[in-house]
C-alpha atoms as a PDB file:
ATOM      1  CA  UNK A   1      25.110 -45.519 -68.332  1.00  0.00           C
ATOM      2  CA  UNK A   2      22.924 -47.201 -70.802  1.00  0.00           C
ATOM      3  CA  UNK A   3      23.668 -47.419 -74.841  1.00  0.00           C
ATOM      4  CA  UNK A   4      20.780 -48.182 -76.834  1.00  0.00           C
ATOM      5  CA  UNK A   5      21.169 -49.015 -80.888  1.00  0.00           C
ATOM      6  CA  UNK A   6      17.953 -48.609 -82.758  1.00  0.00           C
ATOM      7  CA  UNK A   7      19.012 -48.532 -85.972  1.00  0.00           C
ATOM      8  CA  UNK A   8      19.298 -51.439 -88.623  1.00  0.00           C
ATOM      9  CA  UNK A   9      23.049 -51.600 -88.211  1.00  0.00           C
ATOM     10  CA  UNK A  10      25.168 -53.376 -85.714  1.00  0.00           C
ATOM     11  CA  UNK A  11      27.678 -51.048 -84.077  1.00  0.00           C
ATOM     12  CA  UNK A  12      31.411 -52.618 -83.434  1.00  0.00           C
ATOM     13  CA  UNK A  13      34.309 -51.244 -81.574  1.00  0.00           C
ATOM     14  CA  UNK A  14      31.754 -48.367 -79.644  1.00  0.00           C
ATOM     15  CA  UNK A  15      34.128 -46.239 -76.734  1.00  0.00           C
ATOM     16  CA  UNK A  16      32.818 -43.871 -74.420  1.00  0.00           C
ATOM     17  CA  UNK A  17      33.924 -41.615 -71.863  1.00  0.00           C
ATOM     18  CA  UNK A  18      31.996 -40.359 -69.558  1.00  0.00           C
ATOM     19  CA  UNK A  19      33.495 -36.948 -68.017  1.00  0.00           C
ATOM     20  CA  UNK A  20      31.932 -35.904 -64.453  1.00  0.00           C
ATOM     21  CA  UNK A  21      31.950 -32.415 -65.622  1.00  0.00           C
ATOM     22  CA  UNK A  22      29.229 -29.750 -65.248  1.00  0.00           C
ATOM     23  CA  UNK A  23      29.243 -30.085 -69.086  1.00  0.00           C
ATOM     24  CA  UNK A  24      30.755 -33.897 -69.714  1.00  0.00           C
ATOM     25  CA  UNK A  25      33.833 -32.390 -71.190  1.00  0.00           C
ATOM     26  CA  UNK A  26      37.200 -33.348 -70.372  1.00  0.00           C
ATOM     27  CA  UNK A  27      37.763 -29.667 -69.889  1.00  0.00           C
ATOM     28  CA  UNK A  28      34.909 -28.980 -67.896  1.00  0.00           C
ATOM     29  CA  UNK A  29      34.927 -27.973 -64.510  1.00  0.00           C
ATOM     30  CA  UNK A  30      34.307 -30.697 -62.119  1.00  0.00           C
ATOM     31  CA  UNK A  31      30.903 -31.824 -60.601  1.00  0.00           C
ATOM     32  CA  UNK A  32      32.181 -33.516 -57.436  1.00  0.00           C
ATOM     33  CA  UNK A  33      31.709 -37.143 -58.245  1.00  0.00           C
ATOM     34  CA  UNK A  34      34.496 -39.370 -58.157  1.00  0.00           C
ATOM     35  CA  UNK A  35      34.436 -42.899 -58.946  1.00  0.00           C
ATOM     36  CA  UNK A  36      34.278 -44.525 -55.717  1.00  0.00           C
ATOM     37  CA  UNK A  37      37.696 -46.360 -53.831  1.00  0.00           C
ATOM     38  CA  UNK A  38      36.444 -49.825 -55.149  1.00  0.00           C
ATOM     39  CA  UNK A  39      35.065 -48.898 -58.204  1.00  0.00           C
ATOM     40  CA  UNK A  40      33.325 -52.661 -58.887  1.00  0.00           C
ATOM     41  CA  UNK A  41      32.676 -51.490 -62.657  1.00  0.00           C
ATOM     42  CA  UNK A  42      30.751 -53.807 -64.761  1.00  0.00           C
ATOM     43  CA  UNK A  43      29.243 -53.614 -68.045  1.00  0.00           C
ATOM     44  CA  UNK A  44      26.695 -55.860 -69.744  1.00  0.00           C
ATOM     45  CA  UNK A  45      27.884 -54.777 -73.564  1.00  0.00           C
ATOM     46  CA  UNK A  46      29.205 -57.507 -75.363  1.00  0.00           C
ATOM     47  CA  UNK A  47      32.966 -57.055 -75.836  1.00  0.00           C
ATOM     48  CA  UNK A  48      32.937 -54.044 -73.827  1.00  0.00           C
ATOM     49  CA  UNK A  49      36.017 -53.390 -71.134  1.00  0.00           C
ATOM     50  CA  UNK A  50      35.130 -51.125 -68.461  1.00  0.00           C
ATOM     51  CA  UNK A  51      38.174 -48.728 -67.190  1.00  0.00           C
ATOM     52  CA  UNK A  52      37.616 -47.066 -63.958  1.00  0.00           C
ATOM     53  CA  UNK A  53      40.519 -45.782 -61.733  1.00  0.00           C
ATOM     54  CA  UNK A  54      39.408 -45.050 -57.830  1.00  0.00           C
ATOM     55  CA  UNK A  55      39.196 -41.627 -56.972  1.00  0.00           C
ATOM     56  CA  UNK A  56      39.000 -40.676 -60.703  1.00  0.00           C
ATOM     57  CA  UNK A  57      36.906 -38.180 -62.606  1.00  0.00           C
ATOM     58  CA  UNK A  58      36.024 -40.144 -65.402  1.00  0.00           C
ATOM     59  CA  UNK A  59      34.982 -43.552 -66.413  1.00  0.00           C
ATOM     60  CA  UNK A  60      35.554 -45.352 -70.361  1.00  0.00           C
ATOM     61  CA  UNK A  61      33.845 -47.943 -72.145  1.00  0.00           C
ATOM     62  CA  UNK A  62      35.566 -49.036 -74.941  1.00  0.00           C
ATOM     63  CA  UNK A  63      35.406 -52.235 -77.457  1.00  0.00           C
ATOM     64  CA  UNK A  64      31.980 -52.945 -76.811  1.00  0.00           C
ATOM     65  CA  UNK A  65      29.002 -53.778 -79.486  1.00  0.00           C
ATOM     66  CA  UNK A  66      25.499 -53.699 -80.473  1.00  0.00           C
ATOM     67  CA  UNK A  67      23.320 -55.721 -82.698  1.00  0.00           C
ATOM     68  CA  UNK A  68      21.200 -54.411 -85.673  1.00  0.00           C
ATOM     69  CA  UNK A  69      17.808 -54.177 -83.729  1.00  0.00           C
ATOM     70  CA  UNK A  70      15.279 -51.854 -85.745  1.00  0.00           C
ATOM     71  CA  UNK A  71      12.965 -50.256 -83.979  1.00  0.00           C
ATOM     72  CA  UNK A  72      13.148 -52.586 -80.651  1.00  0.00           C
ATOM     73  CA  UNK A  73      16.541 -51.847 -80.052  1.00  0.00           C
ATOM     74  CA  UNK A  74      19.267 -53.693 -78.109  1.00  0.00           C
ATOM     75  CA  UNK A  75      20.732 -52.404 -75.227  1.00  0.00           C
ATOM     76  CA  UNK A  76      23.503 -52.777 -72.443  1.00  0.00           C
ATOM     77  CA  UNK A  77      24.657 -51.077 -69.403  1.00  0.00           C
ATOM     78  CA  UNK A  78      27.912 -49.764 -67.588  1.00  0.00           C
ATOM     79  CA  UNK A  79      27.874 -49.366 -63.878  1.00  0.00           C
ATOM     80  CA  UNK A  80      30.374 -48.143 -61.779  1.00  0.00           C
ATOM     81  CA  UNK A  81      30.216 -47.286 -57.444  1.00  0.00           C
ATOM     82  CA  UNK A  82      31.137 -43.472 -57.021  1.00  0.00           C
ATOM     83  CA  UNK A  83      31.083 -41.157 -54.182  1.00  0.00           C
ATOM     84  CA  UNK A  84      30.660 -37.364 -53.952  1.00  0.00           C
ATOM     85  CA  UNK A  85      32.734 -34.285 -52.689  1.00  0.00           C
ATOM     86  CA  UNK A  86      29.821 -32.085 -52.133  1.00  0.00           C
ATOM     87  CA  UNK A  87      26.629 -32.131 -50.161  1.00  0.00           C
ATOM     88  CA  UNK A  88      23.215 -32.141 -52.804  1.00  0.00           C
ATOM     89  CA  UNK A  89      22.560 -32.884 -56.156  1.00  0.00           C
ATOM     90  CA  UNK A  90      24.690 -33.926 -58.299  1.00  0.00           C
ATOM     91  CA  UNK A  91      23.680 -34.067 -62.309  1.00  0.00           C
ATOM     92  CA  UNK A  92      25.508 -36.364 -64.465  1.00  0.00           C
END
């Protein structure tokens, strides 16, 4: 997952959640990923806290922040392993 601020603003206290749902709801029906047993999240966002829970269906970023940046923008990254239930394509 990459977060990119373009704007002439820093951003403070950012969250995300990022559902693996056919829509990216929390109500939406499941797409079949799970984050994976050892989930080795990461995140290069500055104050960010990755929370991943093996053999979950979701994944949060929360706390993180983004400098002002115009139009170059400033970015950073979450990663985190998963695995799949089904056989194909998965879009997340």
């Amino acid at each position: 997952l990459t977060l990119l601020n373009t704007g002439a603003l820093a951003l403070t206290n950012l969250s995300v959640t990022d559902f693996f749902t056919t829509d990216g709801t929390a109500g939406g029906t499941l797409n079949g990923m799970l984050v994976a047993a050892t989930p080795a999240a990461t995140t290069t966002c500055p104050g960010g806290v990755v929370t991943a829970t093996p053999n979950g269906t979701q994944f949060r970023l929360s706390g993180a922040q983004l400098a002002a940046s115009g139009n170059a923008g400033d970015t950073c990254t979450v990663s985190v392993d998963v695995t799949t239930t089904v056989v194909g394509t998965i879009q997340n």
